[in-house]
N, C-alpha and C. Protein backbone atom coordinates (compact mmCIF):
# COMPACT_ATOMS: atom_id res chain seq x y z
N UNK A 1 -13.61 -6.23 -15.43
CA UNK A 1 -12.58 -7.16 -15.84
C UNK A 1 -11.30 -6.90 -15.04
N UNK A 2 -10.65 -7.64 -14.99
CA UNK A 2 -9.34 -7.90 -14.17
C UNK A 2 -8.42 -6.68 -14.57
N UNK A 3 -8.08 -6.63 -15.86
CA UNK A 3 -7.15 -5.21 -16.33
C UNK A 3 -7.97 -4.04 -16.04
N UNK A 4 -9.65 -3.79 -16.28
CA UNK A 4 -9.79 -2.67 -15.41
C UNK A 4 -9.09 -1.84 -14.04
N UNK A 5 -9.56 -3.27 -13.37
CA UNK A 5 -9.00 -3.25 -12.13
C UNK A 5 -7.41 -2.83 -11.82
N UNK A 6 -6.65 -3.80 -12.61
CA UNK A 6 -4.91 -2.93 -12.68
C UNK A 6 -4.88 -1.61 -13.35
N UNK A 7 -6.06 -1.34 -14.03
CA UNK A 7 -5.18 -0.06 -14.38
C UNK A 7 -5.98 1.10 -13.31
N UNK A 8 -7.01 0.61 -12.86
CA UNK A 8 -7.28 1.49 -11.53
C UNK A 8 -6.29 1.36 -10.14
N UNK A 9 -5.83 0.44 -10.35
CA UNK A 9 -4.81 0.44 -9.16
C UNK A 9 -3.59 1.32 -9.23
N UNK A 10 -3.74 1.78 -8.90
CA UNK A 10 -2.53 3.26 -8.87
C UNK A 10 -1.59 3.18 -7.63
N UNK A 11 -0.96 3.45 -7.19
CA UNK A 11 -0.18 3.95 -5.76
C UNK A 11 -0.56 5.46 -5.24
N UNK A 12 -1.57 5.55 -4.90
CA UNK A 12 -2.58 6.59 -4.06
C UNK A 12 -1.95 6.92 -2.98
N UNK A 13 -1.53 8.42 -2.75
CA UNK A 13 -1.10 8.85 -1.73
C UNK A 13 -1.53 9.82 -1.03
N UNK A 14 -2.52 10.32 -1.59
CA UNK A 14 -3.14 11.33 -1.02
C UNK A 14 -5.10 11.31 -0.69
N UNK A 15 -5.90 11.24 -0.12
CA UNK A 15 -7.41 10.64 0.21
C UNK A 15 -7.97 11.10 0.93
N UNK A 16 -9.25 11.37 0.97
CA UNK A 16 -10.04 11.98 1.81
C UNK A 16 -10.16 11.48 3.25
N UNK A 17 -9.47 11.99 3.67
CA UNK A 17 -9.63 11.24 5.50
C UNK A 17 -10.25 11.33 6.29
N UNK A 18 -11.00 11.92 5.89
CA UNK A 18 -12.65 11.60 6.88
C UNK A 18 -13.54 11.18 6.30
N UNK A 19 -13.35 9.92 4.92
CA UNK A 19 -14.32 9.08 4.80
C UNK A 19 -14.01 7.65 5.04
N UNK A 20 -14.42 7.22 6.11
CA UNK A 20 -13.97 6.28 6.97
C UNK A 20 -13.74 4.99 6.25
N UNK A 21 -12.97 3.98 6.68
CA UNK A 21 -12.92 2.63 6.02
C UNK A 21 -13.44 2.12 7.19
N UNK A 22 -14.37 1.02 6.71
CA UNK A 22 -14.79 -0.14 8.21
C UNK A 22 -13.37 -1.01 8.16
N UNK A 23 -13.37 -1.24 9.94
CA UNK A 23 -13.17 -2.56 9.62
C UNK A 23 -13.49 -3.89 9.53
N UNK A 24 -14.52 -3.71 8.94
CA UNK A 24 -15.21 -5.10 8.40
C UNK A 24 -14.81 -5.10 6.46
N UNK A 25 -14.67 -4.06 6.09
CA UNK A 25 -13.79 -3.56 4.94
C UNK A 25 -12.63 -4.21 4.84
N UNK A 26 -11.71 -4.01 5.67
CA UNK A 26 -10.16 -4.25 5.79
C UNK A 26 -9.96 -5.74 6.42
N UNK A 27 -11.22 -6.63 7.05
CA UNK A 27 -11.30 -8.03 7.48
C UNK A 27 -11.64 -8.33 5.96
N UNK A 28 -12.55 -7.67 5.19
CA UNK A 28 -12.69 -8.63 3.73
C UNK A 28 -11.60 -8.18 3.08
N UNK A 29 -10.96 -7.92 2.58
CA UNK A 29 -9.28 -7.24 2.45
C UNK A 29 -8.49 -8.18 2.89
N UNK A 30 -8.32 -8.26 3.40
CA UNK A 30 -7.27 -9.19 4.69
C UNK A 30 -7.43 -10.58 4.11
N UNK A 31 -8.78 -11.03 4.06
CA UNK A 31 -9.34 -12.30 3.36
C UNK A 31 -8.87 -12.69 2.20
N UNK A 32 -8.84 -11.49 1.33
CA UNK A 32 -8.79 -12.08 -0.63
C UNK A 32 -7.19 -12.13 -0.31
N UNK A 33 -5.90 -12.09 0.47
CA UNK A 33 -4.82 -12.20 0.76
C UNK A 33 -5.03 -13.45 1.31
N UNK A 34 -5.60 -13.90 2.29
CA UNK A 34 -5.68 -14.77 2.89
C UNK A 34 -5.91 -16.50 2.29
N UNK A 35 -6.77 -15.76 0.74
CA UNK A 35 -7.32 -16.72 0.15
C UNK A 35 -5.90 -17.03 -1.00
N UNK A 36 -5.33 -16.21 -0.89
CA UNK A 36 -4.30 -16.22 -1.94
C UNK A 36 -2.61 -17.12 -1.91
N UNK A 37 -2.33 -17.96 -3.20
CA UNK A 37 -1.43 -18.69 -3.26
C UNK A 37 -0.51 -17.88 -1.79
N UNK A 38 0.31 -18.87 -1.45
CA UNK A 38 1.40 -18.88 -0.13
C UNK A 38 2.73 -19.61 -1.11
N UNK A 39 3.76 -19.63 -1.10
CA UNK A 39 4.82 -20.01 -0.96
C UNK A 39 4.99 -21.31 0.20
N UNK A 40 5.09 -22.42 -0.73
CA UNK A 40 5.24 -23.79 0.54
C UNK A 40 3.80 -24.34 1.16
N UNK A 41 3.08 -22.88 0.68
CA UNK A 41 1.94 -23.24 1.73
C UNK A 41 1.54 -22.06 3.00
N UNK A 42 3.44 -22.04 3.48
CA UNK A 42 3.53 -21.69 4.72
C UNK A 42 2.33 -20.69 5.34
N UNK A 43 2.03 -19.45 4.86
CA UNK A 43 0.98 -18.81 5.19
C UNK A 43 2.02 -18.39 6.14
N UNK A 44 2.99 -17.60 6.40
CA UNK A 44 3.27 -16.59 7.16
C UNK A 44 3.16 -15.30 7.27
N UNK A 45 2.25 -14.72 6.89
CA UNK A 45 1.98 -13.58 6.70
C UNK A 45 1.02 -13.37 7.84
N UNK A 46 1.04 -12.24 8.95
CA UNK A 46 -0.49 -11.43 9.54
C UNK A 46 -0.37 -10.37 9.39
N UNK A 47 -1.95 -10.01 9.67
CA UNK A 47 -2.17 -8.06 9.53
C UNK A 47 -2.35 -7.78 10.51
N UNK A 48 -1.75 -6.34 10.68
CA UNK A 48 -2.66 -5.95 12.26
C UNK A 48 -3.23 -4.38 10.90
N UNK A 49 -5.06 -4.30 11.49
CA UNK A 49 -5.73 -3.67 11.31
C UNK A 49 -5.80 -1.84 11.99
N UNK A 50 -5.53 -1.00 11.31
CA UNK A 50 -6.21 0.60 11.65
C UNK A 50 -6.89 1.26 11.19
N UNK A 51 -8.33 1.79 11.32
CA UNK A 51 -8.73 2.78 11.24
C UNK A 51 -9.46 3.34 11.88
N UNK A 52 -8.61 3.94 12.69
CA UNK A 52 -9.01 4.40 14.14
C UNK A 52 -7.88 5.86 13.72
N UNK A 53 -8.51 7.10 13.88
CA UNK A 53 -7.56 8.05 13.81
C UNK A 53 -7.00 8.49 14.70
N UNK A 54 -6.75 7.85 16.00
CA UNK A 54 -5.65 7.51 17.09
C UNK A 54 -4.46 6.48 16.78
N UNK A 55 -5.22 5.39 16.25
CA UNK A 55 -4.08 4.15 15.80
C UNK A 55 -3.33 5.36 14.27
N UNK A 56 -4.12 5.42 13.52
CA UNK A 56 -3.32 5.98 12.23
C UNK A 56 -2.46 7.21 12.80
N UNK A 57 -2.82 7.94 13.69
CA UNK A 57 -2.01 9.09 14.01
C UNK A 57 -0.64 8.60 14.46
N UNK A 58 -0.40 7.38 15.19
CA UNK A 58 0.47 6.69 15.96
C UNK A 58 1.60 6.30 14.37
N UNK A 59 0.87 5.45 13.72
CA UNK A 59 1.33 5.00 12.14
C UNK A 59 1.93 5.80 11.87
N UNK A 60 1.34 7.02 11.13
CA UNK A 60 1.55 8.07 9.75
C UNK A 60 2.91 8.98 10.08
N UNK A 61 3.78 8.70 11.33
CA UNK A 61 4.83 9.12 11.45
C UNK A 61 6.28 8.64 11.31
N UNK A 62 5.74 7.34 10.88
CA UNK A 62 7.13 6.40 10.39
C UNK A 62 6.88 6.27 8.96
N UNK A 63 5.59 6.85 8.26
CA UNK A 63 6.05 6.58 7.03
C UNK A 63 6.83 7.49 6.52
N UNK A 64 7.55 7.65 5.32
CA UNK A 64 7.97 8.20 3.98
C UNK A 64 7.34 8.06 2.75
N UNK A 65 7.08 9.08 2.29
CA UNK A 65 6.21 9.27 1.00
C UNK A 65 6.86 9.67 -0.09
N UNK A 66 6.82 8.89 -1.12
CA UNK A 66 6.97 9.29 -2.71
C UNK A 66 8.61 10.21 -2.69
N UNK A 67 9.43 8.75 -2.79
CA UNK A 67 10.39 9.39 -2.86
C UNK A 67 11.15 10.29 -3.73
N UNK A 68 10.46 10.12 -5.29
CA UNK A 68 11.17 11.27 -6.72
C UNK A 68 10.00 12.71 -6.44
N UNK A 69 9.55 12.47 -5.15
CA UNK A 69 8.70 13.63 -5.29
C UNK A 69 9.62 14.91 -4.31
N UNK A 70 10.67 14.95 -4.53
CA UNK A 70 12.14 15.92 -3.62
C UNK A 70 11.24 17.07 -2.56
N UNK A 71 10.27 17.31 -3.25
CA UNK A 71 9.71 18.83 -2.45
C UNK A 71 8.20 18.78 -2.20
N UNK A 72 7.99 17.35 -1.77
CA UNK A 72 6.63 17.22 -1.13
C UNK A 72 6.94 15.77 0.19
N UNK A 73 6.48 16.39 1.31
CA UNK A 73 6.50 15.82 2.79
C UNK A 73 5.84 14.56 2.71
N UNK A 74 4.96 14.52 1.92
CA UNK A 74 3.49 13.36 2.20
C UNK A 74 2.28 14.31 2.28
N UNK A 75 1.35 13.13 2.62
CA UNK A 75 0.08 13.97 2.42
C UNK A 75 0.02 14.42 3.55
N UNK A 76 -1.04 15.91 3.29
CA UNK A 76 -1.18 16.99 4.37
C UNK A 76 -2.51 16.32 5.72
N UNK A 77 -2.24 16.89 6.51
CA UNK A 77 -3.59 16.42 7.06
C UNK A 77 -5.51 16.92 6.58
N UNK A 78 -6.07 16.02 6.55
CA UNK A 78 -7.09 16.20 6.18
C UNK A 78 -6.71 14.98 4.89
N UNK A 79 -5.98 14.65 3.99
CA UNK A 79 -5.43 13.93 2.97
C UNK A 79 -4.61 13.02 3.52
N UNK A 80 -4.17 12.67 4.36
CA UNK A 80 -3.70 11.62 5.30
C UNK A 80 -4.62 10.63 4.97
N UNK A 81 -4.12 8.65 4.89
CA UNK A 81 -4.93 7.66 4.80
C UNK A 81 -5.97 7.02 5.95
N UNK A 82 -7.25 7.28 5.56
CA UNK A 82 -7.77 6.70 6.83
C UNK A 82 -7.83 5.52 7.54
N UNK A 83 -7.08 4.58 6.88
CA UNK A 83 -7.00 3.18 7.22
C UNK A 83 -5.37 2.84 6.81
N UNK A 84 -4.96 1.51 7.26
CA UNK A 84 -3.78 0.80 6.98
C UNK A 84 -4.09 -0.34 7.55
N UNK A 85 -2.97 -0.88 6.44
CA UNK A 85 -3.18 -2.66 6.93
C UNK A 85 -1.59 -2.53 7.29
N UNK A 86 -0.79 -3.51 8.10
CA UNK A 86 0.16 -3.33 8.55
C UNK A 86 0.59 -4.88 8.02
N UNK A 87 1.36 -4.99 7.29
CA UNK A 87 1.77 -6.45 6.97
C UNK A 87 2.89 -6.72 7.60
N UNK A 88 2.63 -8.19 7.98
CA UNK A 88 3.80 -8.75 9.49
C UNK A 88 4.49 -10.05 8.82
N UNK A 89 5.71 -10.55 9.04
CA UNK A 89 5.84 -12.11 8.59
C UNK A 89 5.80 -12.33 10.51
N UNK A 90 5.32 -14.00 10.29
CA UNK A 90 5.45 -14.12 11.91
C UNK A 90 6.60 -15.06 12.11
N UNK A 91 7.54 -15.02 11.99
CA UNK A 91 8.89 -15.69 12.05
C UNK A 91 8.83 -16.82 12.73
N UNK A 92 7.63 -17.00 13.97
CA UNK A 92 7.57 -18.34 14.73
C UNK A 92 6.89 -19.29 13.56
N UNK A 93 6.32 -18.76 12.28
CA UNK A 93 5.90 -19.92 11.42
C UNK A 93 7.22 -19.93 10.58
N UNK A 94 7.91 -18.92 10.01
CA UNK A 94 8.52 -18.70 8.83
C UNK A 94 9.55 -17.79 8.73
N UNK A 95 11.10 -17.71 8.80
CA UNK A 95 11.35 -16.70 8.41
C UNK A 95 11.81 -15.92 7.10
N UNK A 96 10.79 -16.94 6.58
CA UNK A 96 11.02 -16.10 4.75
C UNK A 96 10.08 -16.17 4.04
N UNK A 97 9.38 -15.00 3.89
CA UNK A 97 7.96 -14.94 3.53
C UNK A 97 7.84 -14.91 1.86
N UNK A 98 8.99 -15.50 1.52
CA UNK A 98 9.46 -15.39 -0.36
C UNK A 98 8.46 -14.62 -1.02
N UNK A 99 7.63 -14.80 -2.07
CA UNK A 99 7.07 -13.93 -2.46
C UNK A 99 5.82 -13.59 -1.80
N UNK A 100 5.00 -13.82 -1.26
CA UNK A 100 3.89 -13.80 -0.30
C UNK A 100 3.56 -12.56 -0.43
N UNK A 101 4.59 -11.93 0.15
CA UNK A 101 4.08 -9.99 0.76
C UNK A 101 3.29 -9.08 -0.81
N UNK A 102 3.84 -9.72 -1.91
CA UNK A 102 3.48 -9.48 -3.42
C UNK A 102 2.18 -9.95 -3.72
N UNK A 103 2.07 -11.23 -3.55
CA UNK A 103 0.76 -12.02 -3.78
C UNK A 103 -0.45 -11.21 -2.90
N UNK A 104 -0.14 -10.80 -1.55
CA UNK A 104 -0.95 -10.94 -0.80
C UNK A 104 -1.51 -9.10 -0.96
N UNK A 105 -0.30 -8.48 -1.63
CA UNK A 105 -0.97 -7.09 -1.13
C UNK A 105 -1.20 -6.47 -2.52
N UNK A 106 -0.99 -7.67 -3.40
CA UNK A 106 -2.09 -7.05 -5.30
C UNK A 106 -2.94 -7.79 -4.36
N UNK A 107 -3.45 -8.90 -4.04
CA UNK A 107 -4.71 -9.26 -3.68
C UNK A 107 -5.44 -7.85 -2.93
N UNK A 108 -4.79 -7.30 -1.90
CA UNK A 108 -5.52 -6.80 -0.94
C UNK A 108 -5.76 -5.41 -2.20
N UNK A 109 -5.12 -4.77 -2.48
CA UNK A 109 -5.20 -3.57 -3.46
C UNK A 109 -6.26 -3.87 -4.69
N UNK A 110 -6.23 -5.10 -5.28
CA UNK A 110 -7.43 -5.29 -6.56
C UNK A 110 -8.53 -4.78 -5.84
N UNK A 111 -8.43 -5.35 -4.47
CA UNK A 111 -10.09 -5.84 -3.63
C UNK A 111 -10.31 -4.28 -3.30
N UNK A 112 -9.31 -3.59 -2.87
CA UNK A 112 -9.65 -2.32 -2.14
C UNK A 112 -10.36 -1.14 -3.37
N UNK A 113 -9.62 -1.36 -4.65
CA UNK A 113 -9.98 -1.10 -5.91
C UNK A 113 -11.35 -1.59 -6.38
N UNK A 114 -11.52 -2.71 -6.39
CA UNK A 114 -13.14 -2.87 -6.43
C UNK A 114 -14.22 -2.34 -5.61
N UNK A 115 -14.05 -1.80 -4.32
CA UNK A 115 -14.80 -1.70 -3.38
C UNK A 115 -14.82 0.20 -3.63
N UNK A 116 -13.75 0.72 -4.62
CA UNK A 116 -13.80 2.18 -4.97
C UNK A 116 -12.90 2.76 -4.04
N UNK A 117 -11.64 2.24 -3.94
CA UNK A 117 -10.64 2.70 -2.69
C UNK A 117 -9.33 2.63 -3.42
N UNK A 118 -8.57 3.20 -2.96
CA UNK A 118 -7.46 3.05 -3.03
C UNK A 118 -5.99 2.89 -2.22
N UNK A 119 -5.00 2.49 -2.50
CA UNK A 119 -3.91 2.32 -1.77
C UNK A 119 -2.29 2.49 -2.51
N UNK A 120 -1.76 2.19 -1.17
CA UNK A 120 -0.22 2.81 -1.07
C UNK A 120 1.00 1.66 -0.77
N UNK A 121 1.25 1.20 -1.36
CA UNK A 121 2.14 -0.09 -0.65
C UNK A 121 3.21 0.85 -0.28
N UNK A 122 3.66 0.56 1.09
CA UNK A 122 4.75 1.92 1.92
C UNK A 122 5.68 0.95 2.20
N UNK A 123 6.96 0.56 1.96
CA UNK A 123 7.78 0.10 2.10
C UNK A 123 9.10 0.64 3.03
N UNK A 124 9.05 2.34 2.58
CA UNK A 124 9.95 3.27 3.10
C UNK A 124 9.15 3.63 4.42
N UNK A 125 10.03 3.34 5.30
CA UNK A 125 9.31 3.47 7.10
C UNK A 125 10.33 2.86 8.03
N UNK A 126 10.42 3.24 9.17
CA UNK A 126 10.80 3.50 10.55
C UNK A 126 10.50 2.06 11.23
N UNK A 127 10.52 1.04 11.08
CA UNK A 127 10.07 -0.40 11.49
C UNK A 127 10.40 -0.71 12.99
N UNK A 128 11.63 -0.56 13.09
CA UNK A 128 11.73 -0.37 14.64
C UNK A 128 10.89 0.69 15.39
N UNK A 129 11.11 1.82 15.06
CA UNK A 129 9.55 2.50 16.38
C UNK A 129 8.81 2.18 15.63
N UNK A 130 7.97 1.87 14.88
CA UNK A 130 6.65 1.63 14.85
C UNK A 130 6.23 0.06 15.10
N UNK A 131 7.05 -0.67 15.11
CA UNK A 131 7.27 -1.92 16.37
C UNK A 131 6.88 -1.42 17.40
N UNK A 132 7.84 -0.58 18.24
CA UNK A 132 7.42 -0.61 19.83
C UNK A 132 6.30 0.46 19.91
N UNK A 133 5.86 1.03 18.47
CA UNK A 133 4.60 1.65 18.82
C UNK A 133 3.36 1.18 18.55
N UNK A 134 3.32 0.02 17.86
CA UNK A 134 2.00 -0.82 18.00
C UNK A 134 2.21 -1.90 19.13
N UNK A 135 3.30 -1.76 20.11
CA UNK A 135 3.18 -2.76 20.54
C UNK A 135 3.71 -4.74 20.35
N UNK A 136 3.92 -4.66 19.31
CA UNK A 136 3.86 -5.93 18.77
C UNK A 136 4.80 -6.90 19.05
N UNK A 137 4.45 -7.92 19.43
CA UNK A 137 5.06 -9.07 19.86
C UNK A 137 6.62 -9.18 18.66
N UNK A 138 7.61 -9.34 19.44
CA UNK A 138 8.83 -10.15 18.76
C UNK A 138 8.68 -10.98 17.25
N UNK A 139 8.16 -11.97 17.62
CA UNK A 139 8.09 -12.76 16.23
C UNK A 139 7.06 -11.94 15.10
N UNK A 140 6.47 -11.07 15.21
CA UNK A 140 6.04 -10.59 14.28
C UNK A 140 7.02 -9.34 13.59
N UNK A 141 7.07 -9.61 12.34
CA UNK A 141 8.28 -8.22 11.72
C UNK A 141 7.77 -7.28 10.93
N UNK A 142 7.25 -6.02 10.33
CA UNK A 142 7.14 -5.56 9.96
C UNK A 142 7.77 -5.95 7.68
N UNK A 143 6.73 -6.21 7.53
CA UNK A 143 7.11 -6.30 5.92
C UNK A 143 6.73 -5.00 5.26
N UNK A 144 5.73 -4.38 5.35
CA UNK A 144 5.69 -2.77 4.95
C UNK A 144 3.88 -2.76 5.23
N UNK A 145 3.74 -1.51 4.97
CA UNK A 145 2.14 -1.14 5.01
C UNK A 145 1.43 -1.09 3.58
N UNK A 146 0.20 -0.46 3.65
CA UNK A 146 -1.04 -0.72 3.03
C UNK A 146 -1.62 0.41 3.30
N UNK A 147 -1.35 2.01 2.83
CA UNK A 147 -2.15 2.98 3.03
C UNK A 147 -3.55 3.13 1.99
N UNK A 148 -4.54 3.06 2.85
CA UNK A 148 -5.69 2.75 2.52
C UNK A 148 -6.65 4.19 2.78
N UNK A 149 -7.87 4.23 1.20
CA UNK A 149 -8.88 5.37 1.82
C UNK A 149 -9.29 5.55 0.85
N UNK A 150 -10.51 6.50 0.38
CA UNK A 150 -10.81 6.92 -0.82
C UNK A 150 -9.89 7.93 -1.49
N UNK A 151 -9.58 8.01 -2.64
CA UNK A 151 -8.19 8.48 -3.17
C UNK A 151 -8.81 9.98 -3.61
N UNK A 152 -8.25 10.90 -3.26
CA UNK A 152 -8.15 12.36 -3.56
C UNK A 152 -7.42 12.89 -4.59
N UNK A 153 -6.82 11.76 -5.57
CA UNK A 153 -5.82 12.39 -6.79
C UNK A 153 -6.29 11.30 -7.84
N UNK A 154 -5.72 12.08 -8.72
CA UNK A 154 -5.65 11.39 -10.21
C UNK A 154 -4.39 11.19 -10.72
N UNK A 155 -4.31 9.99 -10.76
CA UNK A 155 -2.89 9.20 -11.39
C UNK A 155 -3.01 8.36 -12.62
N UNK A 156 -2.22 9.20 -13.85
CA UNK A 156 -2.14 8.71 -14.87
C UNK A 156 -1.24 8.17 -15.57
N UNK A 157 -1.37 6.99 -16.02
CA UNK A 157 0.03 6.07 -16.54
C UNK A 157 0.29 6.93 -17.91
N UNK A 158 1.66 7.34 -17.99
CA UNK A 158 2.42 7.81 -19.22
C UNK A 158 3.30 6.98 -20.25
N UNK A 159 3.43 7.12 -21.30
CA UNK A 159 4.77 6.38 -21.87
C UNK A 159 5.67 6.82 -21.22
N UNK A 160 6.39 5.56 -21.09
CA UNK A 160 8.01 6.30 -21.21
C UNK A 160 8.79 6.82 -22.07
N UNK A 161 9.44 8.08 -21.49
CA UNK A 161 10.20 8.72 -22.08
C UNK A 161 11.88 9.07 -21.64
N UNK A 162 13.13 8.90 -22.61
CA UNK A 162 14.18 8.73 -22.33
C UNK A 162 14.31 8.14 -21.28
N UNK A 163 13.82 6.97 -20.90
CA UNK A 163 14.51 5.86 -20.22
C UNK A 163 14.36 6.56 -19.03
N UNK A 164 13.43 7.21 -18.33
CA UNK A 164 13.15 7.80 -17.65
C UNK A 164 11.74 7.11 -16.68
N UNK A 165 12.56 6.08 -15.38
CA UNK A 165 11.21 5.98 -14.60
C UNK A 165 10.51 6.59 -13.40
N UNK A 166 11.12 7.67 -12.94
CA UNK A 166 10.69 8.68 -12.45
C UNK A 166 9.30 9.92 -12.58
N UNK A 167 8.35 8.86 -11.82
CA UNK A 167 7.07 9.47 -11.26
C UNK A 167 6.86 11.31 -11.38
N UNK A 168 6.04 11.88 -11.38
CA UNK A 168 6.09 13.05 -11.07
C UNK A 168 4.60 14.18 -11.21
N UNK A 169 4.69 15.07 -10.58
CA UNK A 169 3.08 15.76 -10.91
C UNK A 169 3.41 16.87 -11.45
N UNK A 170 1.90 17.55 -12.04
CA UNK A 170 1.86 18.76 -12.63
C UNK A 170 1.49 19.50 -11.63
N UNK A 171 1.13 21.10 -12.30
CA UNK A 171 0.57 22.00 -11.38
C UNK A 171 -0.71 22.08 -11.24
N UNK A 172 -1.29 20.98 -11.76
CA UNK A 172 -2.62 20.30 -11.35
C UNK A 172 -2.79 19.58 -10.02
N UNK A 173 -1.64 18.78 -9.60
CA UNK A 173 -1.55 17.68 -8.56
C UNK A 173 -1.68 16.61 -9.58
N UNK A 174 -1.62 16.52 -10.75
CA UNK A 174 -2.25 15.17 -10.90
C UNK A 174 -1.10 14.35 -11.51
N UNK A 175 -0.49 13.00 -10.79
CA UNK A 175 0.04 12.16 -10.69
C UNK A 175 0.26 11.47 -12.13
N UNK A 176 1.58 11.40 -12.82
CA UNK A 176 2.06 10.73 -13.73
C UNK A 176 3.17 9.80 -13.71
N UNK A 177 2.78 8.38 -14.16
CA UNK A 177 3.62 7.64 -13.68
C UNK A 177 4.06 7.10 -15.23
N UNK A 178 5.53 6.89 -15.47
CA UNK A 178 5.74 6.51 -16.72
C UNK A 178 5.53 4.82 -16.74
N UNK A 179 5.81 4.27 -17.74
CA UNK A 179 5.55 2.49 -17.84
C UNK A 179 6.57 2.42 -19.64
N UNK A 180 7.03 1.46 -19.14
CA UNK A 180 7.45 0.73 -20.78
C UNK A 180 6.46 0.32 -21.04
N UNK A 181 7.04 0.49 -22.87
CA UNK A 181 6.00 0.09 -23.64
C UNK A 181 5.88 -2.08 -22.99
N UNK A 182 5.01 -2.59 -23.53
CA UNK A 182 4.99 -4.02 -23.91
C UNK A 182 6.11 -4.54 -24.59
N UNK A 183 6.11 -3.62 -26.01
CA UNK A 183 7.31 -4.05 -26.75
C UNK A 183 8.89 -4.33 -26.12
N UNK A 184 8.95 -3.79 -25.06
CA UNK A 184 10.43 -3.69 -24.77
C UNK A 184 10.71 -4.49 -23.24
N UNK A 185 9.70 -5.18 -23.02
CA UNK A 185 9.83 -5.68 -21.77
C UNK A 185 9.46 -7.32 -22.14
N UNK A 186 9.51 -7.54 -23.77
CA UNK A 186 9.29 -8.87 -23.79
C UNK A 186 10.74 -9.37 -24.66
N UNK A 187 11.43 -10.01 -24.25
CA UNK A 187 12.48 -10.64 -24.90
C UNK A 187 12.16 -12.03 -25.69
C-alpha cells in the first residue's frame, strides 16, 4: 500500500556501495517522474544518470550530508551511494520549475522504495563545480540530487518532543527522525 511505501521512505544516507544500481533501474526511476503531474504541463525537468563509480566519485564531493548531524562528514567510503540521479530544470523550456522538483523526486523515491532501495534528496551541494564537473550544458541548472543504493541504516520516525525537529542517532547508528503528531498539523 501507498503509506507502506512512505513510511519506508526515509532519507538514507548511508548504503552498501558495492551493490550496484542498473541503469536500466534509474531509466525506470526517471520514468514514474516522468509520468508524473508537471506544473503548466511544462515538463522542465531532466536527469542526468550515475552509477558508474568514476561518475559518483566525481559527484560525492560537492555533496553535504545531514546537516544536525555537527560531528559526522557523510558517509564513509565503502557506504558512499552507488547511484544518483542529478535533477536539472532546463531553462531553454522553463525557468521555473514550481513545484515539479517535489512531484518528481517522491515519484522517483516511492519507486526506488519499491524496488528495495533507498534515497537521499541532497539539496546542500556545490552546484557550480559540479556543473563544470559533469560537464553540462548552460541551460541546464542543477535543482539538487537523488542519492541512491541499498540502504545500510535504520531510520526510525519518533514523536516529537519539545518542539524539537532535529534528526539525530544513537550509539547504535540508528537514525531517528522526529514528526508531529497529526493532531497538531491540522487546523
Amino acid at each position: 500500500m501507498l503509506k507502506d511505501l512512505i513510511l519506508k521512505n526515509r532519507s538514507y544516507r548511508r548504503f552498501y556501495q558495492d551493490e550496484p544500481v542498473e541503469v536500466e533501474t534509474l531509466r525506470e526511476l526517471v520514468d514514474l517522474a516522468r509520468l508524473s503531474p508537471s506544473a503548466r504541463n511544462a515538463q522542465p525537468l531532466k536527469y542526468f544518470l550515475a552509477n558508474s563509480p568514476e561518475i559518483n566519485d566525481k559527484i560525492f564531493p560537492h555533496l553535504s550530508w545531514a546537516g544536525y548531524l555537527k560531528d559526522w562528514a557523510g558517509p564513509e567510503k565503502g557506504e558512499q551511494p552507488s547511484a544518483y540521479i542529478v535533477v536539472l530544470n532546463d531553462t531553454d523550456i522553463s525557468a521555473n520549475y514550481f513545484c515539479d522538483d517535489g512531484i518528481a523526486t517522491q515519484s522517483i523515491l516511492l519507486g526506488a522504495v519499491e524496488k528495495g532501495l533507498g534515497g537521499c534528496i541532497v539539496g546542500s551541494l556545490n552546484r557550480l563545480q559540479l556543473h563544470r564537473e559533469l560537464r553540462l550544458s548552460d541551460n541546464l541548472k542543477i535543482v539538487h540530487i537523488i542519492a541512491l543504493g541499498k540502504p545500510k541504516e535504520e531510520v526510525k520516525i519518533e514523536a516529537m518532543k519539545e518542539e524539537s525537529i532535529k534528526y539525530w542517532r544513537d550509539v547504535q547508528q540508528v537514525h531517528h527522525v522526529p514528526k508531529r503528531e497529526l493532531k497538531d498539523i491540522i487546523v
